[in-house]
N, C-alpha and C. Protein backbone atom coordinates (compact mmCIF):
# COMPACT_ATOMS: atom_id res chain seq x y z
N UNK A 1 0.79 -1.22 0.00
CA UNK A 1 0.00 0.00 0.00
C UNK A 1 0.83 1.28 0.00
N UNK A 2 2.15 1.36 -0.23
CA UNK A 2 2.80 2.35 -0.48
C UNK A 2 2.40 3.50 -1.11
N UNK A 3 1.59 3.15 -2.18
CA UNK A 3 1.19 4.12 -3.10
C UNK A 3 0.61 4.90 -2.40
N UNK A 4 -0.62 4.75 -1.25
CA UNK A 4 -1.37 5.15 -1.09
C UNK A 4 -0.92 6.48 0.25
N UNK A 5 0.39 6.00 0.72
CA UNK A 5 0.95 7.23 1.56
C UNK A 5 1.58 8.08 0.92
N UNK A 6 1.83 8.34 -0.79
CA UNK A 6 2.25 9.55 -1.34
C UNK A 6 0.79 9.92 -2.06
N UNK A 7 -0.57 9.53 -2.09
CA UNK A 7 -1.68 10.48 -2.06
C UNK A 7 -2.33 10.55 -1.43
N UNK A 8 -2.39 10.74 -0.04
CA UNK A 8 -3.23 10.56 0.80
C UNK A 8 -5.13 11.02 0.37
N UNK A 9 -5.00 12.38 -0.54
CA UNK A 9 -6.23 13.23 -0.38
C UNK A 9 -6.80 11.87 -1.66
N UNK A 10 -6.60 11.50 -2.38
CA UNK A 10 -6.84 10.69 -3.36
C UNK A 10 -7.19 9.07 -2.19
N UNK A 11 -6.27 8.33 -1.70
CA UNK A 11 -6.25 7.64 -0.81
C UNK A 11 -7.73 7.60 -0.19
N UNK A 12 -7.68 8.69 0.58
CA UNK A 12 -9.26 8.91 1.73
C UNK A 12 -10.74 9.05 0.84
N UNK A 13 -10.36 9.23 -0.68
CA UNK A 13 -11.50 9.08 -1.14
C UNK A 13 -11.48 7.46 -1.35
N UNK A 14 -11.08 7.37 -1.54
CA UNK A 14 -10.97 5.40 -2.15
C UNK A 14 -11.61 4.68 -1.23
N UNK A 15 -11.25 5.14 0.20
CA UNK A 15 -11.51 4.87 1.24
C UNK A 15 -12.89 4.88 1.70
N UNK A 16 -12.84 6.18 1.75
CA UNK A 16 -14.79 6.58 1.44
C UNK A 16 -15.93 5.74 0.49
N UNK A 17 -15.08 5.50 -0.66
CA UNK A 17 -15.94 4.74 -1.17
C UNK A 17 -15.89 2.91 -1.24
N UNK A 18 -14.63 2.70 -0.51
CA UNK A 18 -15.14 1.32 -0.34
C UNK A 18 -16.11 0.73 0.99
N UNK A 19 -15.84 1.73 1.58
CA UNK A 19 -16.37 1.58 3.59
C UNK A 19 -18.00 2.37 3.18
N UNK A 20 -18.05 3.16 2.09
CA UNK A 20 -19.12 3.96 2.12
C UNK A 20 -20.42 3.08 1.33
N UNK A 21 -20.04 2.01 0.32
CA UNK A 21 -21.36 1.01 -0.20
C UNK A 21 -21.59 0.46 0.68
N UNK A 22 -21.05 0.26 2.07
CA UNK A 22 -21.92 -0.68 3.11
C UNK A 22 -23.00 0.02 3.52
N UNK A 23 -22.91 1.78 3.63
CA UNK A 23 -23.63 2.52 4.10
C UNK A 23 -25.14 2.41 2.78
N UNK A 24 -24.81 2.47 1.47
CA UNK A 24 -25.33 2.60 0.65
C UNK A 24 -26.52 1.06 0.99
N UNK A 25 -25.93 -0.13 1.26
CA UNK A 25 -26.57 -0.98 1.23
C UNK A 25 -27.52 -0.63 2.16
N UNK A 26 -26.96 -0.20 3.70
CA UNK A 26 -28.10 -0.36 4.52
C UNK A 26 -29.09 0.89 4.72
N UNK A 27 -29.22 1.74 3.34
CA UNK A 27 -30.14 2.66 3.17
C UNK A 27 -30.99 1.76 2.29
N UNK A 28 -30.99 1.12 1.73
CA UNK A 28 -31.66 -0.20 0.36
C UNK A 28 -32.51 -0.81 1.55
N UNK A 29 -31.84 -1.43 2.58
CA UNK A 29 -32.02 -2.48 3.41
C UNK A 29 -33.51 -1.87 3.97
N UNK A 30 -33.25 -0.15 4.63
CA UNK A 30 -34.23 0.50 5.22
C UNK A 30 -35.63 0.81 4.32
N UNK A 31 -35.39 0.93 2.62
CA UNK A 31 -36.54 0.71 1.95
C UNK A 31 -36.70 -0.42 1.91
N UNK A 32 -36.37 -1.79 1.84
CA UNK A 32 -37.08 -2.79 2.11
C UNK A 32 -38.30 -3.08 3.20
N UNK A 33 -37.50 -2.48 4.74
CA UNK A 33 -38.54 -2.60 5.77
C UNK A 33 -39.18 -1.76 5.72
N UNK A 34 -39.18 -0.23 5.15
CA UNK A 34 -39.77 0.18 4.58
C UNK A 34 -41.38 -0.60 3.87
N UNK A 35 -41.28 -0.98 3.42
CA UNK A 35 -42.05 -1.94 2.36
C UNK A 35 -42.50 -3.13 2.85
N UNK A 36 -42.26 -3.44 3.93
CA UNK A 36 -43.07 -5.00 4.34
C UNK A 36 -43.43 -3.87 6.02
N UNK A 37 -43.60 -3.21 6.39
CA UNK A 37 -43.59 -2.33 7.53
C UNK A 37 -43.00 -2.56 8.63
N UNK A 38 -41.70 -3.34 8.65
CA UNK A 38 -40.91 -3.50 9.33
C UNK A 38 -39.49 -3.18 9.41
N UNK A 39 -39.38 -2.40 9.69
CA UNK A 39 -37.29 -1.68 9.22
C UNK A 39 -36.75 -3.03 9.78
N UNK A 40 -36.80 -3.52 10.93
CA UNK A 40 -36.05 -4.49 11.50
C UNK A 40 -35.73 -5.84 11.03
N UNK A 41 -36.87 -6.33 10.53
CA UNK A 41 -37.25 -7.81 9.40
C UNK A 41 -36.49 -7.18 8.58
N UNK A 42 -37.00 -6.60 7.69
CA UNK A 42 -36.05 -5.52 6.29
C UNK A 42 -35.40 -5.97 6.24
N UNK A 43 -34.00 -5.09 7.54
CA UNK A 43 -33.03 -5.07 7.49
C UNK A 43 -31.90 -6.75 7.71
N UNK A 44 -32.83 -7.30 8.63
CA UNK A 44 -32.30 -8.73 8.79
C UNK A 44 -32.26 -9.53 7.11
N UNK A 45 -33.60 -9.42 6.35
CA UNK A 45 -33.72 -10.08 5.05
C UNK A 45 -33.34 -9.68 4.42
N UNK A 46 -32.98 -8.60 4.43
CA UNK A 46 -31.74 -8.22 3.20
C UNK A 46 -30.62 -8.55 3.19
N UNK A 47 -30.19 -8.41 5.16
CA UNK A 47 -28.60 -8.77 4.77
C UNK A 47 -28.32 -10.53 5.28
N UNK A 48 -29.38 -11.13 5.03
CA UNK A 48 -29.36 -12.54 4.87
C UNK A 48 -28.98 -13.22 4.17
N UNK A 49 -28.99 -12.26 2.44
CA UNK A 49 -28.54 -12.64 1.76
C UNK A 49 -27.39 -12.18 1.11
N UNK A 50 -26.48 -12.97 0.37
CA UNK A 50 -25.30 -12.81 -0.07
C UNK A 50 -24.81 -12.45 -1.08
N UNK A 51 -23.82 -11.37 -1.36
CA UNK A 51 -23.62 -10.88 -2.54
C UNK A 51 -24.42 -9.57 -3.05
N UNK A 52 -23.35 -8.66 -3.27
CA UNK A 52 -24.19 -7.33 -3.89
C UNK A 52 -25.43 -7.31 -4.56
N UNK A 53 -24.96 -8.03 -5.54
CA UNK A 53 -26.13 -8.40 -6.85
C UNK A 53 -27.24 -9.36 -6.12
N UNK A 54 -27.40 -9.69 -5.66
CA UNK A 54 -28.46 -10.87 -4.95
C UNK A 54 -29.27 -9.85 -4.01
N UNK A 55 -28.64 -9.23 -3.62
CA UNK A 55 -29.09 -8.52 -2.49
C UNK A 55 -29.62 -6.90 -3.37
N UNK A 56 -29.08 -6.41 -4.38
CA UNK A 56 -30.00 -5.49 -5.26
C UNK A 56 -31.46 -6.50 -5.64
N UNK A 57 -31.15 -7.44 -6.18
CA UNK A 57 -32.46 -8.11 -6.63
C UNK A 57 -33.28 -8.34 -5.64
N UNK A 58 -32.89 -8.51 -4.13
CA UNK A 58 -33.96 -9.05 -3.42
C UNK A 58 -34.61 -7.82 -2.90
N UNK A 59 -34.06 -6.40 -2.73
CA UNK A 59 -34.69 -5.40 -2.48
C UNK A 59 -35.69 -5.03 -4.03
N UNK A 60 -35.89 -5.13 -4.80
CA UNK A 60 -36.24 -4.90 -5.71
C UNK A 60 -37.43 -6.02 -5.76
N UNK A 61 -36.97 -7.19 -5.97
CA UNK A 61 -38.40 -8.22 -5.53
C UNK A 61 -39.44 -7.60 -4.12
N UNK A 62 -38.68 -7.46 -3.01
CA UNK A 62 -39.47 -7.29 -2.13
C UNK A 62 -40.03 -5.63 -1.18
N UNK A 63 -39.89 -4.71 -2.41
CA UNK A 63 -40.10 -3.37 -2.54
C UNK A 63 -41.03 -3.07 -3.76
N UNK A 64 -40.71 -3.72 -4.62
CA UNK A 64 -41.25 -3.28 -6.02
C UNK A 64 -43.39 -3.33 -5.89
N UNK A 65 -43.98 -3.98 -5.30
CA UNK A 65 -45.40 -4.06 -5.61
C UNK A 65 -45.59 -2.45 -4.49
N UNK A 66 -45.03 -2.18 -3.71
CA UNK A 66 -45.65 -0.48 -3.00
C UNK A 66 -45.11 0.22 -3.68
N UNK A 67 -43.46 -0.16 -4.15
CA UNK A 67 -43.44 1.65 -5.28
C UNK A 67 -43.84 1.98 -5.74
N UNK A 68 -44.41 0.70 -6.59
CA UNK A 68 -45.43 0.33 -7.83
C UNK A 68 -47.05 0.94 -6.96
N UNK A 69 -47.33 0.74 -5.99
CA UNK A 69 -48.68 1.10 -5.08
C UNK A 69 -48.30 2.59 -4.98
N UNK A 70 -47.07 3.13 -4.91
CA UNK A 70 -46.92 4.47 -3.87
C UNK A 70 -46.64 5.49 -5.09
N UNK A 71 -46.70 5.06 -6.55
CA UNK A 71 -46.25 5.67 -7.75
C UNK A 71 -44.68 5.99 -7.63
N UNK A 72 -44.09 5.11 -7.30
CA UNK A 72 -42.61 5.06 -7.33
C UNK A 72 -41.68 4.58 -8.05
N UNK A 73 -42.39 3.70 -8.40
CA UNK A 73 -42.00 2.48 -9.37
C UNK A 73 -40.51 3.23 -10.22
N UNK A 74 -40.78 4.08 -11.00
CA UNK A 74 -39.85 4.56 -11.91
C UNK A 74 -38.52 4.94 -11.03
N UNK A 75 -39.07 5.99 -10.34
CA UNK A 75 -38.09 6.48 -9.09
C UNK A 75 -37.23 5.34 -8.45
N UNK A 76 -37.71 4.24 -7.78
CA UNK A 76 -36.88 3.01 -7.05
C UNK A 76 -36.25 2.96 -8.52
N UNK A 77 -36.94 2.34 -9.31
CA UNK A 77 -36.17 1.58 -10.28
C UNK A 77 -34.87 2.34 -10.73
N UNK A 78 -34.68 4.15 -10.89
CA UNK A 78 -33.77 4.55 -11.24
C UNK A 78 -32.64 4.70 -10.31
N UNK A 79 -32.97 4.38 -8.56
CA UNK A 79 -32.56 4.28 -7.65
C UNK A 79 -31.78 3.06 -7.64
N UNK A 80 -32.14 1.60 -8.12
CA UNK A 80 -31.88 0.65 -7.97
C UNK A 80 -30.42 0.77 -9.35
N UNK A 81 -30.53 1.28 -10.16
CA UNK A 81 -29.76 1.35 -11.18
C UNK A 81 -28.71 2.26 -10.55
N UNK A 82 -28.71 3.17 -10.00
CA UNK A 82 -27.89 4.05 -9.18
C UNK A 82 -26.84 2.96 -8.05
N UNK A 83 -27.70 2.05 -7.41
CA UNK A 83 -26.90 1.04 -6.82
C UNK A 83 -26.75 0.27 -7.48
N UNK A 84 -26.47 -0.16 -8.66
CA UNK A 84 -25.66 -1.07 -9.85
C UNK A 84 -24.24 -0.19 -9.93
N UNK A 85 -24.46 1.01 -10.11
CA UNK A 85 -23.52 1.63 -10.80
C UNK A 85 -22.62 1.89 -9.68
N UNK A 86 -22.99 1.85 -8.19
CA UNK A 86 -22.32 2.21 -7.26
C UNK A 86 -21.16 1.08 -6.92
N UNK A 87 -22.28 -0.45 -7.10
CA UNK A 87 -21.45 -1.46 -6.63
C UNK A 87 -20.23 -1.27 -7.89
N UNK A 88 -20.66 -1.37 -9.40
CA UNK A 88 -19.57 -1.50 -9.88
C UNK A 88 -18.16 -0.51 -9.89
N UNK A 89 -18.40 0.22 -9.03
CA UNK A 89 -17.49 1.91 -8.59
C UNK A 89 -16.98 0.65 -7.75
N UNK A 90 -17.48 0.18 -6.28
CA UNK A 90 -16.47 -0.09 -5.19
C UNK A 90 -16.23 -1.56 -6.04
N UNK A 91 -16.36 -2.14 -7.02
CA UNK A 91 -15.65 -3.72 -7.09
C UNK A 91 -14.61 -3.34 -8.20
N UNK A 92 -14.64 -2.25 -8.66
CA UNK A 92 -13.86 -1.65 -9.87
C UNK A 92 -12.15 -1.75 -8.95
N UNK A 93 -12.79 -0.91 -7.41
CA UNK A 93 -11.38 -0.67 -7.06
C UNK A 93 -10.98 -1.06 -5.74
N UNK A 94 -11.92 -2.26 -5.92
CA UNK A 94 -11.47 -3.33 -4.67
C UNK A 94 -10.17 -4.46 -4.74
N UNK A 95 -10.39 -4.63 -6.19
CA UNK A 95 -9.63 -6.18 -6.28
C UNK A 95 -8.59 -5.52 -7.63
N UNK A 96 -7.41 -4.75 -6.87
CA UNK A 96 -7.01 -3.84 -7.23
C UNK A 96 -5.31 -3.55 -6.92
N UNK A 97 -4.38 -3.67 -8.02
CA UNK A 97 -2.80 -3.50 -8.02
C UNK A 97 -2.92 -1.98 -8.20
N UNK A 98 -2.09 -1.24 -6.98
CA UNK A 98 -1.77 0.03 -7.19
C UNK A 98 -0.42 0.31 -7.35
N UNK A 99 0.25 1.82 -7.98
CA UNK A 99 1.18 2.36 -8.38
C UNK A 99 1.13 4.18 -8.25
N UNK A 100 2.34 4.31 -7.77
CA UNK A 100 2.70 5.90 -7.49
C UNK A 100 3.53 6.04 -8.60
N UNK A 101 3.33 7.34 -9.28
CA UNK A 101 4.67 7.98 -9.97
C UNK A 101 4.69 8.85 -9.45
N UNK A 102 5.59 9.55 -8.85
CA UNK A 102 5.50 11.16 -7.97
C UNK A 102 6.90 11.71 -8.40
N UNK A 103 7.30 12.35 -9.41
CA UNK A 103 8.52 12.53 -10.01
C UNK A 103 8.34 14.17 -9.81
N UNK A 104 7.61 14.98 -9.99
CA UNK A 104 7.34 16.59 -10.01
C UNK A 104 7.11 16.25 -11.91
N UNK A 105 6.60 15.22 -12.42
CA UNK A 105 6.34 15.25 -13.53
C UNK A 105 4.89 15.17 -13.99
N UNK A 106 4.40 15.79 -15.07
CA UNK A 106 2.62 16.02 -15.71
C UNK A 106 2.69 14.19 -15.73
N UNK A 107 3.23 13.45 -15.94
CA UNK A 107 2.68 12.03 -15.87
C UNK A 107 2.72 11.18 -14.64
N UNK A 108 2.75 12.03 -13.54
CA UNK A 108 2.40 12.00 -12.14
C UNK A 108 1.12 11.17 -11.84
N UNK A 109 0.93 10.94 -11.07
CA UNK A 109 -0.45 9.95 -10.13
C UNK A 109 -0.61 8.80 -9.50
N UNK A 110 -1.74 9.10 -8.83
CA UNK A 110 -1.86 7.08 -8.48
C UNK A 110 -2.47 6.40 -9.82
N UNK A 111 -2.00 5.17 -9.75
CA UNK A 111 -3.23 4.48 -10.88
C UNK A 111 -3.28 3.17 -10.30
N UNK A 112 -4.22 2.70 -10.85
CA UNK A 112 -4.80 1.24 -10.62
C UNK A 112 -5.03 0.06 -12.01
N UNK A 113 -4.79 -1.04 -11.68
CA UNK A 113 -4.68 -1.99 -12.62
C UNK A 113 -6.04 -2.76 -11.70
N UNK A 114 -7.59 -3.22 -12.36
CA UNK A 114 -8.27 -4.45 -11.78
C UNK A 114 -7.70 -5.69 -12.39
N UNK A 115 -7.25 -6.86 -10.91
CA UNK A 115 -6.74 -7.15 -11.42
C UNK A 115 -7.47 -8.56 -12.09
N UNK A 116 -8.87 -8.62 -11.49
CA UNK A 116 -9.54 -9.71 -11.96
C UNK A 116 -10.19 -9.56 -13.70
N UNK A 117 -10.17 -8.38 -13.69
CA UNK A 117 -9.94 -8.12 -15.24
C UNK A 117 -8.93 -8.49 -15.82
N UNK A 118 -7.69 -8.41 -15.12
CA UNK A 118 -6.38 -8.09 -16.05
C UNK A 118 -6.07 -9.77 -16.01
N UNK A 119 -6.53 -10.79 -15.00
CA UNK A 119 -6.23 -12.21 -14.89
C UNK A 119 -6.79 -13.19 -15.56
N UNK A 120 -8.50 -12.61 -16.07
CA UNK A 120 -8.87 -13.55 -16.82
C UNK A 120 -8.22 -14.25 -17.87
N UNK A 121 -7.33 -14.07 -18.50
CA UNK A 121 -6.55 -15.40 -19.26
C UNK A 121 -6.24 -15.77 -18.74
N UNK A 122 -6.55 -17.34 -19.31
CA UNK A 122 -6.21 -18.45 -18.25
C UNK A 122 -4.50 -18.95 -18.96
N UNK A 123 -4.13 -18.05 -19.85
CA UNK A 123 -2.39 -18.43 -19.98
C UNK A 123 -1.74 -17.40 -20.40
N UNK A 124 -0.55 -17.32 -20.60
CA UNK A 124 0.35 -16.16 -21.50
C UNK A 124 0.89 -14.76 -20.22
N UNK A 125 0.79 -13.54 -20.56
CA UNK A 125 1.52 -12.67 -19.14
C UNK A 125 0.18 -11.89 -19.09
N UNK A 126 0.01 -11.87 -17.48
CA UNK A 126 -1.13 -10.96 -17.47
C UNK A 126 -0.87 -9.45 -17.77
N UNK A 127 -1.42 -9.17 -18.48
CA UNK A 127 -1.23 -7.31 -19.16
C UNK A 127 -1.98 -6.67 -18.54
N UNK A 128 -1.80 -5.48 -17.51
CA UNK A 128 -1.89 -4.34 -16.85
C UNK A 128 -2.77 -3.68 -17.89
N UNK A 129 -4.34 -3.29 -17.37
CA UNK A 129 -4.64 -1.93 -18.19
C UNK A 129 -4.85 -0.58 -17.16
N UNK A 130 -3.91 -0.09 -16.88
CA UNK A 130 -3.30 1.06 -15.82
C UNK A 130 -4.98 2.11 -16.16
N UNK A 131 -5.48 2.35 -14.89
CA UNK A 131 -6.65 3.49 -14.80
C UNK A 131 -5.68 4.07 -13.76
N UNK A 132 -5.96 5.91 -14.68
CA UNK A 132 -5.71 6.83 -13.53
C UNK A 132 -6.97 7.03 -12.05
N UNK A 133 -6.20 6.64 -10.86
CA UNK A 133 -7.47 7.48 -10.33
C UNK A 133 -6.96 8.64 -9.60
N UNK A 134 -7.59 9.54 -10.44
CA UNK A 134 -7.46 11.15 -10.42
C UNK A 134 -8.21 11.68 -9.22
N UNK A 135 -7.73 12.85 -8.95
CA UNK A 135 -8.61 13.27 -7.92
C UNK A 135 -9.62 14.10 -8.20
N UNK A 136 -10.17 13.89 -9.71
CA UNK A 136 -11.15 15.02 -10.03
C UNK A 136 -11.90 13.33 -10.36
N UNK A 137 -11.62 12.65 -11.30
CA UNK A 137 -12.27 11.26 -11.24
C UNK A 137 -12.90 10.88 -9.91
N UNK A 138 -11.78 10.45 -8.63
CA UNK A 138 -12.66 9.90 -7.84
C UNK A 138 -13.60 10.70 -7.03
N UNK A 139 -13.90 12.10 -7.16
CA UNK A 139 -14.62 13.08 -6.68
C UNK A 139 -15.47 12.62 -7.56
N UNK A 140 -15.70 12.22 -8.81
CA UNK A 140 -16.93 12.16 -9.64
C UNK A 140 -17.59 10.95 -9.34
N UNK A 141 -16.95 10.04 -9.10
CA UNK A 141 -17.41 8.46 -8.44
C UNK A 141 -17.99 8.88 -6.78
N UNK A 142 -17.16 9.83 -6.01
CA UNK A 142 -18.09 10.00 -4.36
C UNK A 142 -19.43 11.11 -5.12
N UNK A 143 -19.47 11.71 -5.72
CA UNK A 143 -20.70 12.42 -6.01
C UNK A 143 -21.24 11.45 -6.75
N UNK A 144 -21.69 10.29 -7.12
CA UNK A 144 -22.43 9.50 -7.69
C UNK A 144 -23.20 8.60 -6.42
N UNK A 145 -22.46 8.84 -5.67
CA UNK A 145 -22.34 7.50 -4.26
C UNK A 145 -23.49 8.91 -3.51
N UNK A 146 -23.21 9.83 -3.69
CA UNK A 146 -23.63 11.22 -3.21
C UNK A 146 -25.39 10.85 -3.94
N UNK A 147 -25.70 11.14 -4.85
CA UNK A 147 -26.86 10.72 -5.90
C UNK A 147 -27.09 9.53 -5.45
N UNK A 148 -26.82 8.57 -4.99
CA UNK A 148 -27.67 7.03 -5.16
C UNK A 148 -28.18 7.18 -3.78
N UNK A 149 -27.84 7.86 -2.57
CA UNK A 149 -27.97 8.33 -1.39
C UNK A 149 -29.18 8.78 -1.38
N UNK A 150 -29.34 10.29 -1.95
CA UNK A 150 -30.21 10.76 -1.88
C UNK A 150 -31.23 10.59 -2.46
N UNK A 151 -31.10 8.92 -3.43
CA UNK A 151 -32.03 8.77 -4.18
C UNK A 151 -33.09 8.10 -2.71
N UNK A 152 -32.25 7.11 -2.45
CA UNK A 152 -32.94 5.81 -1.18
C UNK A 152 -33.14 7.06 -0.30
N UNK A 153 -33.07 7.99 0.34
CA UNK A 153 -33.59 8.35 1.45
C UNK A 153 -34.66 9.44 0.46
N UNK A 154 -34.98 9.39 -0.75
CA UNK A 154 -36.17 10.55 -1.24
C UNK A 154 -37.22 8.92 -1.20
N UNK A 155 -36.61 7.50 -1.80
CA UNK A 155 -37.57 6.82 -1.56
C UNK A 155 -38.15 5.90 -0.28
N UNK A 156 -37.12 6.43 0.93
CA UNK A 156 -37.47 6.05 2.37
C UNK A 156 -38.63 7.26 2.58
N UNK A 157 -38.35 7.87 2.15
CA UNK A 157 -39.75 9.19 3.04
C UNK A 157 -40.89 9.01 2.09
N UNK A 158 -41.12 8.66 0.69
CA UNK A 158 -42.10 8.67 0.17
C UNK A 158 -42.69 7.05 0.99
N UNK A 159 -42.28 5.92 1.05
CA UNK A 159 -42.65 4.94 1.08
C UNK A 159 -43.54 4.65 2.47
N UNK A 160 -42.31 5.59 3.52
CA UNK A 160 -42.95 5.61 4.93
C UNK A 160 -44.41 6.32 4.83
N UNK A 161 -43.91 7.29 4.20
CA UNK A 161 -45.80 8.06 3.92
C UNK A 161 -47.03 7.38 3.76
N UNK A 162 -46.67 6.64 2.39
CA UNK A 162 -47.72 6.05 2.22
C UNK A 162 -48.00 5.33 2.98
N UNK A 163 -47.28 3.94 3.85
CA UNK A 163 -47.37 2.96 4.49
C UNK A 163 -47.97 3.73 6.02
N UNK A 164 -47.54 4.55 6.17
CA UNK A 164 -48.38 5.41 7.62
C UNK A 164 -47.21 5.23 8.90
N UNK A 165 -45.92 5.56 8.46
CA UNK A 165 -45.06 5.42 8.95
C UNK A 165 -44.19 6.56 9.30
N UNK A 166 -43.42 6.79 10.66
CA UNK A 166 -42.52 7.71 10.72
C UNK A 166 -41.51 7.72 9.45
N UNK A 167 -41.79 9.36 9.05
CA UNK A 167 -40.92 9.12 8.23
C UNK A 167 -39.08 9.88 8.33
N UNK A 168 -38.35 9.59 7.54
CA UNK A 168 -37.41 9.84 7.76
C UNK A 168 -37.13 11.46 7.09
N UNK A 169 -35.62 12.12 6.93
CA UNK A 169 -35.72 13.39 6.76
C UNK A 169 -36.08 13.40 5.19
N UNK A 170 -36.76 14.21 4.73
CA UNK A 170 -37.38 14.47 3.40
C UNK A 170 -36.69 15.14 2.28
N UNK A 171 -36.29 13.89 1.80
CA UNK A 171 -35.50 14.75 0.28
C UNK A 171 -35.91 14.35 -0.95
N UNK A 172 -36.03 15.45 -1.54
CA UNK A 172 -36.32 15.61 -3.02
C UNK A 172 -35.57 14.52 -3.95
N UNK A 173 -36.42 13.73 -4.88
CA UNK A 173 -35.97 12.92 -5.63
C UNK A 173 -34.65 13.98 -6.52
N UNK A 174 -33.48 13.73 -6.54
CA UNK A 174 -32.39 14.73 -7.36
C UNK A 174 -32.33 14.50 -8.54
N UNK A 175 -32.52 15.25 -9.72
CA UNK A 175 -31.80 15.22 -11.31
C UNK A 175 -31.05 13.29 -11.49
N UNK A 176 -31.22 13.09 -12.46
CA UNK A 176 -30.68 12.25 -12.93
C UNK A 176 -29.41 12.49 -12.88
N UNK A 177 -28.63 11.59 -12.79
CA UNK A 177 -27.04 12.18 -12.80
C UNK A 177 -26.36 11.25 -13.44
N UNK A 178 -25.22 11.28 -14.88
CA UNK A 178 -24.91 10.43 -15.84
C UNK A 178 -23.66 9.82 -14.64
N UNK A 179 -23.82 8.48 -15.03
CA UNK A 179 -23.27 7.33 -14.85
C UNK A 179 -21.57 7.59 -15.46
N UNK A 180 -20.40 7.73 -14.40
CA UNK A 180 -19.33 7.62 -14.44
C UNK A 180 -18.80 6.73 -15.61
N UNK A 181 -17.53 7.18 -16.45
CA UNK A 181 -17.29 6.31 -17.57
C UNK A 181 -16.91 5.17 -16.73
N UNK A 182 -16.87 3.99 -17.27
CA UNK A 182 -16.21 2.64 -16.73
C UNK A 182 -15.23 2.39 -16.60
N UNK A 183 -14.25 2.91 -17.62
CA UNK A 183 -12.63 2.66 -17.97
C UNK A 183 -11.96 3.71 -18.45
N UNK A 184 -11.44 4.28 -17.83
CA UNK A 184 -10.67 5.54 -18.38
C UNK A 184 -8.81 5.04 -18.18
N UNK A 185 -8.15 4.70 -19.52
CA UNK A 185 -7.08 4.33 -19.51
C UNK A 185 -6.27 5.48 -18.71
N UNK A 186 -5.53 5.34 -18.28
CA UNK A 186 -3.91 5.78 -17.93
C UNK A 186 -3.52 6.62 -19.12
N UNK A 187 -2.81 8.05 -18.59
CA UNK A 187 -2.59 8.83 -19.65
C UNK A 187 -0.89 8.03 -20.79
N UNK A 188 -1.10 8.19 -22.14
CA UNK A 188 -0.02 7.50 -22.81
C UNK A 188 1.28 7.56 -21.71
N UNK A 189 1.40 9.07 -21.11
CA UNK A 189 3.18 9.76 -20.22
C UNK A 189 3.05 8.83 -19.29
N UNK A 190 2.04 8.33 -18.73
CA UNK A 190 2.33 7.31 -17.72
C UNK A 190 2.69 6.16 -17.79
N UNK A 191 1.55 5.85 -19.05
CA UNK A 191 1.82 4.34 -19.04
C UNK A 191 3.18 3.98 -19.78
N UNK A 192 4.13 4.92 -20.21
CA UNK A 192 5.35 4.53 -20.76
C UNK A 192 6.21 4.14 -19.21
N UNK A 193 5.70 4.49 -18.49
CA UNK A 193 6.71 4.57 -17.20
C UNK A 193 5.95 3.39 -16.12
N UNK A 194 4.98 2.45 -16.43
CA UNK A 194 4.13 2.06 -15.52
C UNK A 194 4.43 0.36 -15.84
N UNK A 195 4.44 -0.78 -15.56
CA UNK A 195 5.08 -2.01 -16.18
C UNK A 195 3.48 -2.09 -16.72
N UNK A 196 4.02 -2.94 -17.80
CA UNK A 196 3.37 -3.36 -18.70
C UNK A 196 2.32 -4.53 -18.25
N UNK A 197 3.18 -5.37 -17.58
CA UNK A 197 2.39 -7.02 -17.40
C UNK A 197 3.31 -7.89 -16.84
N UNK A 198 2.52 -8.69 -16.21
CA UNK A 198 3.41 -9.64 -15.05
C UNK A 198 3.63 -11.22 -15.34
C-alpha cells in the first residue's frame, strides 16, 4: 500500500468509497422494511442474503409491488440502477494493483490496474490496463455515491408516507445524474513509465 501514503487526499476518497457502499446498502435495506412495515425484518432479510447483486435483486423483488402502489416504481427503479452503478465503482477498485509515480512530472499519479480483469486469461503474461485514479475522477465516483444516497432516502420518506409510517428526513428525488465512464485508460506519459504485465 505504499502508493497510497504519497496520495493521501486521493487515498481517503478510495476509502470513502469502499467503507461507504456498506452505508449505501443499509439505506436499500431501510426501503425494504420500509415496504413490508418492518425496518427491522427488512433489514435482517436483506442482509441474509449474499452478494451485492443478490441482495439489489432481493430489495427490488421485495419493494417493487408499493413503489409500484406508492407511484414510485420509476423512481426506485432509477434508484436501484444508481446502486448497480455504485457497486460496480467499489468492485472496480477493490480487487485492485496500485502504483505511485511522484517525479514533479505532468505524468504523475496514483493508478490502478483491476486485477480480476487483467487475470482472466487463463495463460500467457497478465497485461496491466493502468486506470488513472485522479482526484477530479474519484470526486466524480463520491458524487455519484452522493446521488444514489439521496435517491434511497427521497424513496425512504415517500414509502414511509404512504405505508403510515414515521418518516425519515425528506428529500427531493435529485436530477438524474450520468453514470461515471467505466474505464478511463492511464494517460499515454504514464503508461510509458508504468510495467506493462506480469
Amino acid at each position: 500500500m505504499p502508493a497510497f501514503y504519497e496520495w493521501p487526499t486521493e487515498a481517503g476518497i478510495i476509502a470513502r468509497l469502499l467503507g461507504g457502499y456498506g452505508e449505501l446498502e443499509f439505506e436499500l435495506a431501510l426501503c425494504t422494511g420500509h415496504a413490508i412495515s418492518d425496518k427491522r425484518q427488512g433489514i435482517r432479510n436483506f442482509f441474509a442474503v449474499r452478494g451485492e447483486t443478490a441482495r439489489i435483486k432481493f430489495a427490488k423483488s421485495e419493494a417493487k409491488i408499493w413503489m409500484h402502489l406508492s407511484g414510485l416504481k420509476e423512481q426506485f427503479t432509477r434508484t436501484l440502477d444508481a446502486m448497480r452503478e455504485c457497486k460496480n465503482i467499489r468492485n472496480s477498485l477493490s480487487h485492485c494493483h496500485w502504483a505511485s509515480l511522484k517525479h514533479d512530472l505532468p505524468s504523475d499519479g496514483l493508478f490502478y490496474v483491476n486485477l480480476e480483469r487483467s487475470a482472466a486469461a487463463s495463460a500467457g503474461p497478465i497485461v496491466y490496463q493502468w486506470q488513472h485514479a485522479s482526484f477530479d475522477r474519484l470526486r466524480e465516483f463520491e458524487a455519484f455515491y452522493r446521488y444514489a444516497s439521496d435517491c434511497l432516502w427521497h424513496d425512504q420518506g415517500r414509502i414511509a408516507a404512504a405505508r403510515g409510517q414515521p418518516q425519515p428526513l425528506s428529500f427531493d428525488m435529485p436530477q438524474k445524474q450520468k453514470t461515471p465512464p467505466k474505464f478511463v485508460p492511464a494517460p499515454p506519459d504514464s503508461l510509458a513509465l508504468l510495467p506493462r504485465h506480469f
